[in-house]
Every structure is written in C-alpha cells, then in structure tokens.
PDB file of N, CA and C in Angstrom:
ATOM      1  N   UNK A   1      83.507  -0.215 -34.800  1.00  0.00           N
ATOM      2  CA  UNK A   1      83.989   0.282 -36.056  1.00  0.00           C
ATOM      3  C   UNK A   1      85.219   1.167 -35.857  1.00  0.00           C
ATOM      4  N   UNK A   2      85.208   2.320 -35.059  1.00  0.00           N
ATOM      5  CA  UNK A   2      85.864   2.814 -34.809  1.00  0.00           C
ATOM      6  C   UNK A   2      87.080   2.227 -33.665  1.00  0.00           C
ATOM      7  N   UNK A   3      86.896   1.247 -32.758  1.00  0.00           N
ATOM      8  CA  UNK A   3      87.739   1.217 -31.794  1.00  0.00           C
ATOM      9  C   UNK A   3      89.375   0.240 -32.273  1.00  0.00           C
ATOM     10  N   UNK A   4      89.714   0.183 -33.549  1.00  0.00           N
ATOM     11  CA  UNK A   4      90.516   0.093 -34.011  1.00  0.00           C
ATOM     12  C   UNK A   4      91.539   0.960 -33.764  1.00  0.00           C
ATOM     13  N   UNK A   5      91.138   1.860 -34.219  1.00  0.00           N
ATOM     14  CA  UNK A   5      91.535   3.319 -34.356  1.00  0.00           C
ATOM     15  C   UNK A   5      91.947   4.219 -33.073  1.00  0.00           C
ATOM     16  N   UNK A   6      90.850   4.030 -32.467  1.00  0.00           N
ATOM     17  CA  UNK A   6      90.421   4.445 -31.001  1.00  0.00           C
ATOM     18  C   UNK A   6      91.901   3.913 -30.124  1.00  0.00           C
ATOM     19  N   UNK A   7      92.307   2.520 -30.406  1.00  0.00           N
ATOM     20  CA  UNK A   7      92.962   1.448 -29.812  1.00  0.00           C
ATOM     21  C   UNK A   7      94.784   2.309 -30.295  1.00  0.00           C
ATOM     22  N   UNK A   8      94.648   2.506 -31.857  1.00  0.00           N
ATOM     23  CA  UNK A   8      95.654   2.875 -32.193  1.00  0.00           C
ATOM     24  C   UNK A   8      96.431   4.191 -31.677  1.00  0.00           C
ATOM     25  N   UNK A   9      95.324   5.032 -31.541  1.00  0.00           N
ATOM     26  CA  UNK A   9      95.685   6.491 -30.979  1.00  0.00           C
ATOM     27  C   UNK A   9      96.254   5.986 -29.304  1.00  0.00           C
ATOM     28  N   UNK A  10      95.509   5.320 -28.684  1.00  0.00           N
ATOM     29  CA  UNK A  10      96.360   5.190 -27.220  1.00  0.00           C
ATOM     30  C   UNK A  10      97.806   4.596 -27.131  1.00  0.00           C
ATOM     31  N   UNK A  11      97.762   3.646 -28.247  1.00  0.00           N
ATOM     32  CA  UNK A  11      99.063   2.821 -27.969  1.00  0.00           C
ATOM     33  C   UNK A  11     100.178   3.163 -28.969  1.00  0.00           C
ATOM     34  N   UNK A  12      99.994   3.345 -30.204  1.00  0.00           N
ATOM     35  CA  UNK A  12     100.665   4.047 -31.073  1.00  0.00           C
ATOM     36  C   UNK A  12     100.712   5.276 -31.591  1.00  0.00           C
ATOM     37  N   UNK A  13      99.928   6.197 -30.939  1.00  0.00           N
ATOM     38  CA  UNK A  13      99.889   7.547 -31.180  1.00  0.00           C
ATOM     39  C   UNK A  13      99.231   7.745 -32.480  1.00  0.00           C
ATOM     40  N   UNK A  14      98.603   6.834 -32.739  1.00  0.00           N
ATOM     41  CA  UNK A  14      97.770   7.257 -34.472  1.00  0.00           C
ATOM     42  C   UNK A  14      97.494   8.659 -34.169  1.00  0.00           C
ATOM     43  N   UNK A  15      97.126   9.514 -34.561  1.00  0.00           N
ATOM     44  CA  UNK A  15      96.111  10.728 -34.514  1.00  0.00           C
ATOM     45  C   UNK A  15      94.633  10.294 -34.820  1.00  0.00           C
ATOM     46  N   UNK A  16      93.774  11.198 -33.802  1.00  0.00           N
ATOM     47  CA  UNK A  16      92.407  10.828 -34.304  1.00  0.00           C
ATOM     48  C   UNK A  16      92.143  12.280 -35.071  1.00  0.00           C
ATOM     49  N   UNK A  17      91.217  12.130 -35.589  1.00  0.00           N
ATOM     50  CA  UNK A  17      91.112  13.440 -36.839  1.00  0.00           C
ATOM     51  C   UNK A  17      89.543  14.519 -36.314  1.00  0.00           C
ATOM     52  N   UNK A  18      88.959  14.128 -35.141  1.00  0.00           N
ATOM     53  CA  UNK A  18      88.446  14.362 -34.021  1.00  0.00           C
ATOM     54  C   UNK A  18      88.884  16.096 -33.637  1.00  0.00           C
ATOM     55  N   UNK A  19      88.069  16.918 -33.279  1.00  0.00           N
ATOM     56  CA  UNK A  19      88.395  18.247 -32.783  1.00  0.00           C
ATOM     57  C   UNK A  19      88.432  18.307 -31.464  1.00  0.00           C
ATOM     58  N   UNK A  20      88.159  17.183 -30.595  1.00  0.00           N
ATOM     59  CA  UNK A  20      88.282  16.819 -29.487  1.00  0.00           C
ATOM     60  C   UNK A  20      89.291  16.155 -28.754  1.00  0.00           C
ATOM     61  N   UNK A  21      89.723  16.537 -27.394  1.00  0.00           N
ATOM     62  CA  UNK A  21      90.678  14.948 -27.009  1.00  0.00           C
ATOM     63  C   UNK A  21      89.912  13.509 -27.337  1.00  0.00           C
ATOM     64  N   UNK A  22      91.183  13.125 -27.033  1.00  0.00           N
ATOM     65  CA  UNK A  22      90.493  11.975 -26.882  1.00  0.00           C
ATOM     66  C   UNK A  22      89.457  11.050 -26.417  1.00  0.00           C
ATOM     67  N   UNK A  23      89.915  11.164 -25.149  1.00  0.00           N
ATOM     68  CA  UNK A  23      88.782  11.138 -24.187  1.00  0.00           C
ATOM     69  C   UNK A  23      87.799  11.552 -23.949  1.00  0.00           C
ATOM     70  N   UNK A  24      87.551  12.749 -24.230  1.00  0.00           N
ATOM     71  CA  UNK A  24      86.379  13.070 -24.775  1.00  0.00           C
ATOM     72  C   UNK A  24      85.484  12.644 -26.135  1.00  0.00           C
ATOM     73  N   UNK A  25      86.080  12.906 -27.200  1.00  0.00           N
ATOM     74  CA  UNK A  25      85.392  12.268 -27.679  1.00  0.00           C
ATOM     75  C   UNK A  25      85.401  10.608 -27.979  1.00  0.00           C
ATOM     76  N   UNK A  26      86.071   9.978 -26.840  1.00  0.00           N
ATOM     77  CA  UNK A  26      85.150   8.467 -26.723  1.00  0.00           C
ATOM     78  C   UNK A  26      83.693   8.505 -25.920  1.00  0.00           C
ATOM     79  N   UNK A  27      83.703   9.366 -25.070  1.00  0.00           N
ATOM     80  CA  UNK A  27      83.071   9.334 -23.852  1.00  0.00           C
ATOM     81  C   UNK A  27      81.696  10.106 -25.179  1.00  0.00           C
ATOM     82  N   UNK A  28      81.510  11.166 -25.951  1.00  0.00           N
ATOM     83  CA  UNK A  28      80.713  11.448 -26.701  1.00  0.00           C
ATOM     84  C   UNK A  28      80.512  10.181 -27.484  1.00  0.00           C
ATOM     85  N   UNK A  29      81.142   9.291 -28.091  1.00  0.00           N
ATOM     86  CA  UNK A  29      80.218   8.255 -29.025  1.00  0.00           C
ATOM     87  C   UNK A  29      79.942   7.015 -28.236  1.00  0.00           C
ATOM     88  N   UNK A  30      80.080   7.695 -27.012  1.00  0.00           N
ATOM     89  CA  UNK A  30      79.613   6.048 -25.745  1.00  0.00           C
ATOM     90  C   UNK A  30      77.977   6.621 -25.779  1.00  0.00           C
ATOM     91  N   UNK A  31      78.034   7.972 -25.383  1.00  0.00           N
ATOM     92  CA  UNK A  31      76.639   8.598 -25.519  1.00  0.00           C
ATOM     93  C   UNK A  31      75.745   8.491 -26.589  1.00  0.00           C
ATOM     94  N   UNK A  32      76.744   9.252 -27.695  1.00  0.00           N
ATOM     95  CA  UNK A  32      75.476   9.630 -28.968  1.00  0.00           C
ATOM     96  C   UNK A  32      75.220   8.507 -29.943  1.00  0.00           C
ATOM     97  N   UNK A  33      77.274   7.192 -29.869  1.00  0.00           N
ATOM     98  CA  UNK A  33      77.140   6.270 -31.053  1.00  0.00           C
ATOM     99  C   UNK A  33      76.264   4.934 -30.078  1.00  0.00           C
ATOM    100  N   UNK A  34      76.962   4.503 -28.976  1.00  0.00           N
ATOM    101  CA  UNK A  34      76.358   3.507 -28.500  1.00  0.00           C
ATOM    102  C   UNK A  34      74.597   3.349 -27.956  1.00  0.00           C
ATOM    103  N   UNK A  35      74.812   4.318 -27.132  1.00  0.00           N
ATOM    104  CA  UNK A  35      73.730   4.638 -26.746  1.00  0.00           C
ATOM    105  C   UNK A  35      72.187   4.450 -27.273  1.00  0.00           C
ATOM    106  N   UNK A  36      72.512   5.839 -28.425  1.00  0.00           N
ATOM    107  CA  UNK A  36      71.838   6.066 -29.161  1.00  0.00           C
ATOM    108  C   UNK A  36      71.240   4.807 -30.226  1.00  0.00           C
ATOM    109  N   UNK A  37      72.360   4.456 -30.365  1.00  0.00           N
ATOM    110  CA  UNK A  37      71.923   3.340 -31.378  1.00  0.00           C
ATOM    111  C   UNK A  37      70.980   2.340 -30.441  1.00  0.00           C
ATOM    112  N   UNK A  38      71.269   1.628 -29.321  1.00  0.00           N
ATOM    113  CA  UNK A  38      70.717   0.791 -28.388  1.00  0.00           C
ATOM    114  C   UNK A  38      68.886   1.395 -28.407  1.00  0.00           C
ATOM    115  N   UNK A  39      69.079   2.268 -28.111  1.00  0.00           N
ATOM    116  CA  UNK A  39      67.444   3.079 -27.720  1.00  0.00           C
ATOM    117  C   UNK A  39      66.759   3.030 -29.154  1.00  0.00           C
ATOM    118  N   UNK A  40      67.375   3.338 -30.272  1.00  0.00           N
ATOM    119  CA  UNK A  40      66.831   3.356 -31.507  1.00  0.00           C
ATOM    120  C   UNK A  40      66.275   1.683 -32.251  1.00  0.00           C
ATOM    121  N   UNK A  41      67.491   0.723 -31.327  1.00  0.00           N
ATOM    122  CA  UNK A  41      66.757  -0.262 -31.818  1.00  0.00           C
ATOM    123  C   UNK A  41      65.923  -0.957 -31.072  1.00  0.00           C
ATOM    124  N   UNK A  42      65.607  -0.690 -30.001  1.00  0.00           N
ATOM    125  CA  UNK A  42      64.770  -0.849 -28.837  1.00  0.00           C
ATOM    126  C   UNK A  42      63.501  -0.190 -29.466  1.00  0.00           C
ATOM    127  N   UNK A  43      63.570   1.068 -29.817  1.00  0.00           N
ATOM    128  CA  UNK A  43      62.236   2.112 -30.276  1.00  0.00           C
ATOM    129  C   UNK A  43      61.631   1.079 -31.485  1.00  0.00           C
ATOM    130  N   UNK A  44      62.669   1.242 -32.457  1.00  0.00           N
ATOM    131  CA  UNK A  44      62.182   0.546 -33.870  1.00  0.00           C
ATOM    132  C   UNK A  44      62.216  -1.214 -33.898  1.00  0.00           C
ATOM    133  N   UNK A  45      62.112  -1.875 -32.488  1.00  0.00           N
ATOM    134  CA  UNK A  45      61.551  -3.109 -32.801  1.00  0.00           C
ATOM    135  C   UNK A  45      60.728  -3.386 -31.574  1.00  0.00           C
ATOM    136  N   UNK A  46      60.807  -3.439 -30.793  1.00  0.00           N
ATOM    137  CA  UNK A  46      59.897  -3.411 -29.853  1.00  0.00           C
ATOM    138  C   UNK A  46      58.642  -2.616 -29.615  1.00  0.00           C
ATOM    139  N   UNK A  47      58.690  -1.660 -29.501  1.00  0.00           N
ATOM    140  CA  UNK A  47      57.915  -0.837 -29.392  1.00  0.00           C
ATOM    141  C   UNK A  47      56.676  -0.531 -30.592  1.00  0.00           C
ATOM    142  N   UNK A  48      57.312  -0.752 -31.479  1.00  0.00           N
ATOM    143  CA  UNK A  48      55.544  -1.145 -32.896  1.00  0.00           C
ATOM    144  C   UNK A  48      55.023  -2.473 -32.316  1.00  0.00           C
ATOM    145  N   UNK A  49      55.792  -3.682 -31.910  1.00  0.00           N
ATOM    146  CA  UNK A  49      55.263  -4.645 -31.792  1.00  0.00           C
ATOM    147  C   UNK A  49      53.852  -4.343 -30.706  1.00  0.00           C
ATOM    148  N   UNK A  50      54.536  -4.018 -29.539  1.00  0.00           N
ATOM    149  CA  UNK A  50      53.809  -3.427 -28.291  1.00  0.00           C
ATOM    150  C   UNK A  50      52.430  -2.742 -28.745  1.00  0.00           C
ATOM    151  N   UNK A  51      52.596  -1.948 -29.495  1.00  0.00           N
ATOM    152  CA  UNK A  51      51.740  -0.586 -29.821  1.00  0.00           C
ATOM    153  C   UNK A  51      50.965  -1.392 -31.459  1.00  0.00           C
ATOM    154  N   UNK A  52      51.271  -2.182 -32.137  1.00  0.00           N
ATOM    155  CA  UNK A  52      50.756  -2.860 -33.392  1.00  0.00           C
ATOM    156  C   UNK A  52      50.833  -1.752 -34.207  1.00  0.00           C
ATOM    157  N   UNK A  53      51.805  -0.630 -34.273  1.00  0.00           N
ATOM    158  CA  UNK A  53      52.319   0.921 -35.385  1.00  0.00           C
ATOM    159  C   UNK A  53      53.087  -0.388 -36.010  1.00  0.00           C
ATOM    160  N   UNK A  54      53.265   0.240 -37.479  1.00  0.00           N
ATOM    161  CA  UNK A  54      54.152  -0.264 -38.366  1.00  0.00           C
ATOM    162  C   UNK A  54      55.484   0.107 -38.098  1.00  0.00           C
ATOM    163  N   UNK A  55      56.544  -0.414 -37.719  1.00  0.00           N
ATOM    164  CA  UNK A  55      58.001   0.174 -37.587  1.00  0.00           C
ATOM    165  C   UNK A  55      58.446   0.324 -38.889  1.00  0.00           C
ATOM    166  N   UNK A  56      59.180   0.860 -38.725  1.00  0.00           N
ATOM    167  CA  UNK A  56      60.600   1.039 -40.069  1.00  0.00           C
ATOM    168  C   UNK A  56      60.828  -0.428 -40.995  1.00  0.00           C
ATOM    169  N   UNK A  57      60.967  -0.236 -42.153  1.00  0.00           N
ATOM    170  CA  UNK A  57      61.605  -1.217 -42.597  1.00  0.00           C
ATOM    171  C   UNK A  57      62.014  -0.549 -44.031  1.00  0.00           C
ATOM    172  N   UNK A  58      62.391  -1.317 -44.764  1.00  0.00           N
ATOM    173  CA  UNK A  58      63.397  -0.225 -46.490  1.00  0.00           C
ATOM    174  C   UNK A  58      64.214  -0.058 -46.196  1.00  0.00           C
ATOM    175  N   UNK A  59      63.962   0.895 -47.351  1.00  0.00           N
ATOM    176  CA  UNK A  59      64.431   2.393 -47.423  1.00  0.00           C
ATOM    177  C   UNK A  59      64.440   3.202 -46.214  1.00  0.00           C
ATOM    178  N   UNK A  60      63.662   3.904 -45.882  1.00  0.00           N
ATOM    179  CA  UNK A  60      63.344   4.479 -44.461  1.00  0.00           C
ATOM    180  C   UNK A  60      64.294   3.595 -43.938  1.00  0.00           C
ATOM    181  N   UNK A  61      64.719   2.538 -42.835  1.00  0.00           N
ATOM    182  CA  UNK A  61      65.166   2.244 -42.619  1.00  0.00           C
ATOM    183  C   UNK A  61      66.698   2.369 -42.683  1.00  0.00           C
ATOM    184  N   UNK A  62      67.058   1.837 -44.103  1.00  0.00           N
ATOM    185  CA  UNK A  62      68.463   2.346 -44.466  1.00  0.00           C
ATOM    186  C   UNK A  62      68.723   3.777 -44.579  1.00  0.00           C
ATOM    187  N   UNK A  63      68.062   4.406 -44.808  1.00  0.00           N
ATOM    188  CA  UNK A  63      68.081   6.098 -44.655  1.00  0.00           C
ATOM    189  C   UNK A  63      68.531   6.444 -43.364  1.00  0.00           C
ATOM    190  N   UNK A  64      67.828   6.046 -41.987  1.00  0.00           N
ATOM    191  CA  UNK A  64      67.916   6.390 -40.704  1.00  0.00           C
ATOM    192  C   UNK A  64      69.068   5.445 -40.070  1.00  0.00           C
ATOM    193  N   UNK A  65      69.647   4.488 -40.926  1.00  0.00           N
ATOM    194  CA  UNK A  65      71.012   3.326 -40.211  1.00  0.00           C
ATOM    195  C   UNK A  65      72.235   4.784 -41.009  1.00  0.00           C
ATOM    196  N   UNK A  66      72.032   5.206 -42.207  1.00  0.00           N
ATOM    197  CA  UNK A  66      72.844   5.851 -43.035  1.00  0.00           C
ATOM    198  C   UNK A  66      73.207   6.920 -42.311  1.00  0.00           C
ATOM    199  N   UNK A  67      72.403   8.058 -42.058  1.00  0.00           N
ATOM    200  CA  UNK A  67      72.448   9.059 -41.227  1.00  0.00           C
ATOM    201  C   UNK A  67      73.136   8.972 -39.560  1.00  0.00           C
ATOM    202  N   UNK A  68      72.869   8.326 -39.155  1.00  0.00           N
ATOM    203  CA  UNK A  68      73.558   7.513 -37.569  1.00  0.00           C
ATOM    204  C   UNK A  68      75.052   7.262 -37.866  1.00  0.00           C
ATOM    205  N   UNK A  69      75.186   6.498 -38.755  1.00  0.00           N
ATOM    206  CA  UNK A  69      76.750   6.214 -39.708  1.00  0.00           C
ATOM    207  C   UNK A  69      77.443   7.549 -39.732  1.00  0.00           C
ATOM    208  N   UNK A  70      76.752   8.259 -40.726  1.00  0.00           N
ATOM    209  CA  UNK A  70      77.187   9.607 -41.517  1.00  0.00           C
ATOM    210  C   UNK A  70      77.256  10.376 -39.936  1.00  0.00           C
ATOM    211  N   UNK A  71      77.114  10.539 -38.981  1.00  0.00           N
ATOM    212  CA  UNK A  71      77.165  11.331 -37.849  1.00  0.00           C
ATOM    213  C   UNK A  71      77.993  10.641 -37.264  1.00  0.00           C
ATOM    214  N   UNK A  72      78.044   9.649 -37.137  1.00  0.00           N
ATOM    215  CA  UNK A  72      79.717   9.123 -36.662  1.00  0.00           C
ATOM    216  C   UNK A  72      80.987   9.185 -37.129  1.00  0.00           C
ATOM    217  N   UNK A  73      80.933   8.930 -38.686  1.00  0.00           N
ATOM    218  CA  UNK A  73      82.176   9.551 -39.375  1.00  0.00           C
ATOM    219  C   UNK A  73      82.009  11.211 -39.373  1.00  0.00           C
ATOM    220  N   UNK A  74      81.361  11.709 -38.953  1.00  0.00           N
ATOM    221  CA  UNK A  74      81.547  13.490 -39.446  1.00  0.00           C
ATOM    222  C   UNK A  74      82.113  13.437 -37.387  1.00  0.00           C
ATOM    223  N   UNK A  75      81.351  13.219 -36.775  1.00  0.00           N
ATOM    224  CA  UNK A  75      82.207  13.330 -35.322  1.00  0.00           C
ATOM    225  C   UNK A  75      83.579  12.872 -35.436  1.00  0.00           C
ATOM    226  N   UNK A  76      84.008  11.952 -36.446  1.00  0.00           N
ATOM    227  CA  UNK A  76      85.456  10.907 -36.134  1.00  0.00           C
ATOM    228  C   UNK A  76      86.202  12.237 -36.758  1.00  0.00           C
ATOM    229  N   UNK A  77      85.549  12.523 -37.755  1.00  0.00           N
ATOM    230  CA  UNK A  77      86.753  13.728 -38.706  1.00  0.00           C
ATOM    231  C   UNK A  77      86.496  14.883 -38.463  1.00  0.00           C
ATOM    232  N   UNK A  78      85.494  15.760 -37.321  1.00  0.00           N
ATOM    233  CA  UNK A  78      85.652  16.899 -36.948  1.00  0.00           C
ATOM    234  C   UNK A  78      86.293  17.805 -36.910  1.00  0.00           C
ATOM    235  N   UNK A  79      87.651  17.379 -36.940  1.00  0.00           N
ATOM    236  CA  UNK A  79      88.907  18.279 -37.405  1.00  0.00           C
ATOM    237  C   UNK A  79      88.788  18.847 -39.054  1.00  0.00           C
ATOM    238  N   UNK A  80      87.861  18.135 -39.981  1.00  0.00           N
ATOM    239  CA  UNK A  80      87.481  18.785 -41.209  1.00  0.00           C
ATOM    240  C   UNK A  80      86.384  19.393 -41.544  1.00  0.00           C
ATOM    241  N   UNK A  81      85.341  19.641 -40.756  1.00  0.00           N
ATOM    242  CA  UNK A  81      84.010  20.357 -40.642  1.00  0.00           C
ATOM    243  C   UNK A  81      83.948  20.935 -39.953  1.00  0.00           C
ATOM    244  N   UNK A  82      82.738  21.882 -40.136  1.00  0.00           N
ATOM    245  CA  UNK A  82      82.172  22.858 -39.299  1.00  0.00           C
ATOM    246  C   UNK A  82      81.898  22.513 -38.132  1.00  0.00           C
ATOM    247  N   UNK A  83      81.621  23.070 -37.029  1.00  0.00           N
ATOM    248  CA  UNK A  83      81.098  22.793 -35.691  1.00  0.00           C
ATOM    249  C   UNK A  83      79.367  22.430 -35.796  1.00  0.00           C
ATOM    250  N   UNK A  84      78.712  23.222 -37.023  1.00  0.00           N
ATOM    251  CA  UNK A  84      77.601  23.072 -36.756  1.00  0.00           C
ATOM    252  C   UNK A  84      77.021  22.405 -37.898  1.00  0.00           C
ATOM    253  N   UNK A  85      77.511  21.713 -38.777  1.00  0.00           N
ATOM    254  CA  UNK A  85      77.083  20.742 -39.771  1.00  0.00           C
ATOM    255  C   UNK A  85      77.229  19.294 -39.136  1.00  0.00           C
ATOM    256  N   UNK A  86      78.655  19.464 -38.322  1.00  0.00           N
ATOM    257  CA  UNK A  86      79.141  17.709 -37.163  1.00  0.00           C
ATOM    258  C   UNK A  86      77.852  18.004 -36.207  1.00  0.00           C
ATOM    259  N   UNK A  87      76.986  19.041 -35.354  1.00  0.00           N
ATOM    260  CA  UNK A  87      76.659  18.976 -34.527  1.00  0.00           C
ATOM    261  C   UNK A  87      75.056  18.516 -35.143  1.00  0.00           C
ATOM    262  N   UNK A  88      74.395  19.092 -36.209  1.00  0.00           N
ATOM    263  CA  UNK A  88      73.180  18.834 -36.973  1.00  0.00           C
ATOM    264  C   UNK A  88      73.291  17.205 -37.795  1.00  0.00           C
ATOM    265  N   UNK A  89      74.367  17.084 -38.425  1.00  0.00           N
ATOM    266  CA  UNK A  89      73.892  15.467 -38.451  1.00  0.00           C
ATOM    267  C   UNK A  89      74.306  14.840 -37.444  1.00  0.00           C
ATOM    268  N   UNK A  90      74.827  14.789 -36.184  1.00  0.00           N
ATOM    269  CA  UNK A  90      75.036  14.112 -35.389  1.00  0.00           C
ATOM    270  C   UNK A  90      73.959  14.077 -34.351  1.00  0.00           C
ATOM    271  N   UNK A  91      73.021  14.960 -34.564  1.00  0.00           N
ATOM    272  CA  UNK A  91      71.631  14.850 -33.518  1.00  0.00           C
ATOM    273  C   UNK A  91      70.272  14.553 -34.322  1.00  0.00           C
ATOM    274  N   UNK A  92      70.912  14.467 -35.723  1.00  0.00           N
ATOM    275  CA  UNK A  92      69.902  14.064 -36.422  1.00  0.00           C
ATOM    276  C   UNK A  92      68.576  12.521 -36.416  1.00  0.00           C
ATOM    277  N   UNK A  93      69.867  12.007 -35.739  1.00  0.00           N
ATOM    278  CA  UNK A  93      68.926  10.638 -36.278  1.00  0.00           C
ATOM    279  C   UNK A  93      67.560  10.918 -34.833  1.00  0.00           C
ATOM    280  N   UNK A  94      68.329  11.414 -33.736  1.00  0.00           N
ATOM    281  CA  UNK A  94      67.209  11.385 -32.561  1.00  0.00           C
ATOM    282  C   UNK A  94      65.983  12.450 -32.557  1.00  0.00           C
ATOM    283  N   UNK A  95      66.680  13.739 -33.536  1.00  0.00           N
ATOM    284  CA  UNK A  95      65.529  14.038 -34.447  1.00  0.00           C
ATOM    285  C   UNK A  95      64.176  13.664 -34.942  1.00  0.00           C
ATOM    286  N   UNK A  96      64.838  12.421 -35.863  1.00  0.00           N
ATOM    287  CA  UNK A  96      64.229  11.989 -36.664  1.00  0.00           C
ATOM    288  C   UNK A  96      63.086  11.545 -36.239  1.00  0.00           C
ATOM    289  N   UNK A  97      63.193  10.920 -34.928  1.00  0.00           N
ATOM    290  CA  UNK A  97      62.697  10.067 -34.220  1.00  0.00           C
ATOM    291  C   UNK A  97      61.493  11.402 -33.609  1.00  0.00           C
ATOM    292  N   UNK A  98      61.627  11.810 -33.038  1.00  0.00           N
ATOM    293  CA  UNK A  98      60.423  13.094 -32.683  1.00  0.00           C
ATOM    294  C   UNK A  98      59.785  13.139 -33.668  1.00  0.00           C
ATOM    295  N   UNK A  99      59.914  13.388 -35.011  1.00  0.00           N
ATOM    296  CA  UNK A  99      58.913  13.924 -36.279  1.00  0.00           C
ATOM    297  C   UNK A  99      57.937  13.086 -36.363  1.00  0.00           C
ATOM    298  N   UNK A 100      58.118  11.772 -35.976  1.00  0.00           N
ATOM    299  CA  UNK A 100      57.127  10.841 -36.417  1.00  0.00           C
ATOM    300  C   UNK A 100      56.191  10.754 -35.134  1.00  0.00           C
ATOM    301  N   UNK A 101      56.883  11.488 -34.097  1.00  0.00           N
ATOM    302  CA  UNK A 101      55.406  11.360 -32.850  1.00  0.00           C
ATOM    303  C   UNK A 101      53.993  11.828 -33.078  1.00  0.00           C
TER     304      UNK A 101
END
C-alpha cells in the first residue's frame, strides 16, 4: 500500500509525512505492518481450526483489519500526531489479541 510512496521518497524525493527517517520507519512497518499482520493471520485462521475456538469473522473482524489499517496510516503521517496516540493505535491490534486469552 504504502511502497508506492515509499518508492517515491527514494527516487524522487517525495517527502514521507513520517516523524521518522526513512529508513527507519520502513524497517518499523517491516516489523509492526508486515509482520504483524502475517502472525495475526496465522493466529485468526489456523489456530481456531487447531484448537475448534471460534475465530473472528464480521464485524469483529473488520473492526480488527480497520484498526491495523488505522495504525499504519497514523505511523505514515506521524509528522501530524502525537507520539502517543501513533504509538497506542499502532500496538493496538496486538493488544487486542491478549484480551481474548
């Protein structure tokens, strides 16, 4: 989604809107966007199957894809938020994921 952008800032100097270098914050959404997402859909499909728990599906569902989203655009535009509103929805979704243990 982002590596458009990502692509533009190296070669054409776009600005990223990011409170971070660059490089850094790619190397943060290799962690929190890729990552994270990989393990989450690993958790929420495999793992009910394994265990016969009901996984996610809806609402719930789109709620917890929404929030993951919404923490990626608030990391992309960090340069317009707080440090600790980007840092609370951006750890949110793995949050989320504890409450239901």
């Amino acid at each position: 989604m982002f590596v458009p952008w990502w692509a533009g800032s190296l070669t054409l100097g776009i600005p990223l809107e990011a409170a971070w270098p660059g490089p850094l914050w790619h190397g943060h959404e290799m962690v929190f966007g890729f990552v994270v997402a990989a393990i989450s859909g690993f958790l929420l499909t495999a793992v009910p199957v394994w265990t016969g728990q009901r996984g996610y599906s809806g609402w719930p569902l789109v709620l917890l894809a929404g929030l993951w989203l919404s923490g990626r655009l608030l990391v992309a535009s960090s340069g317009h938020w707080a440090a600790p509103l980007t840092a609370a929805v951006d750890l949110a979704v793995a949050a989320s994921r504890q409450c239901d243990a």
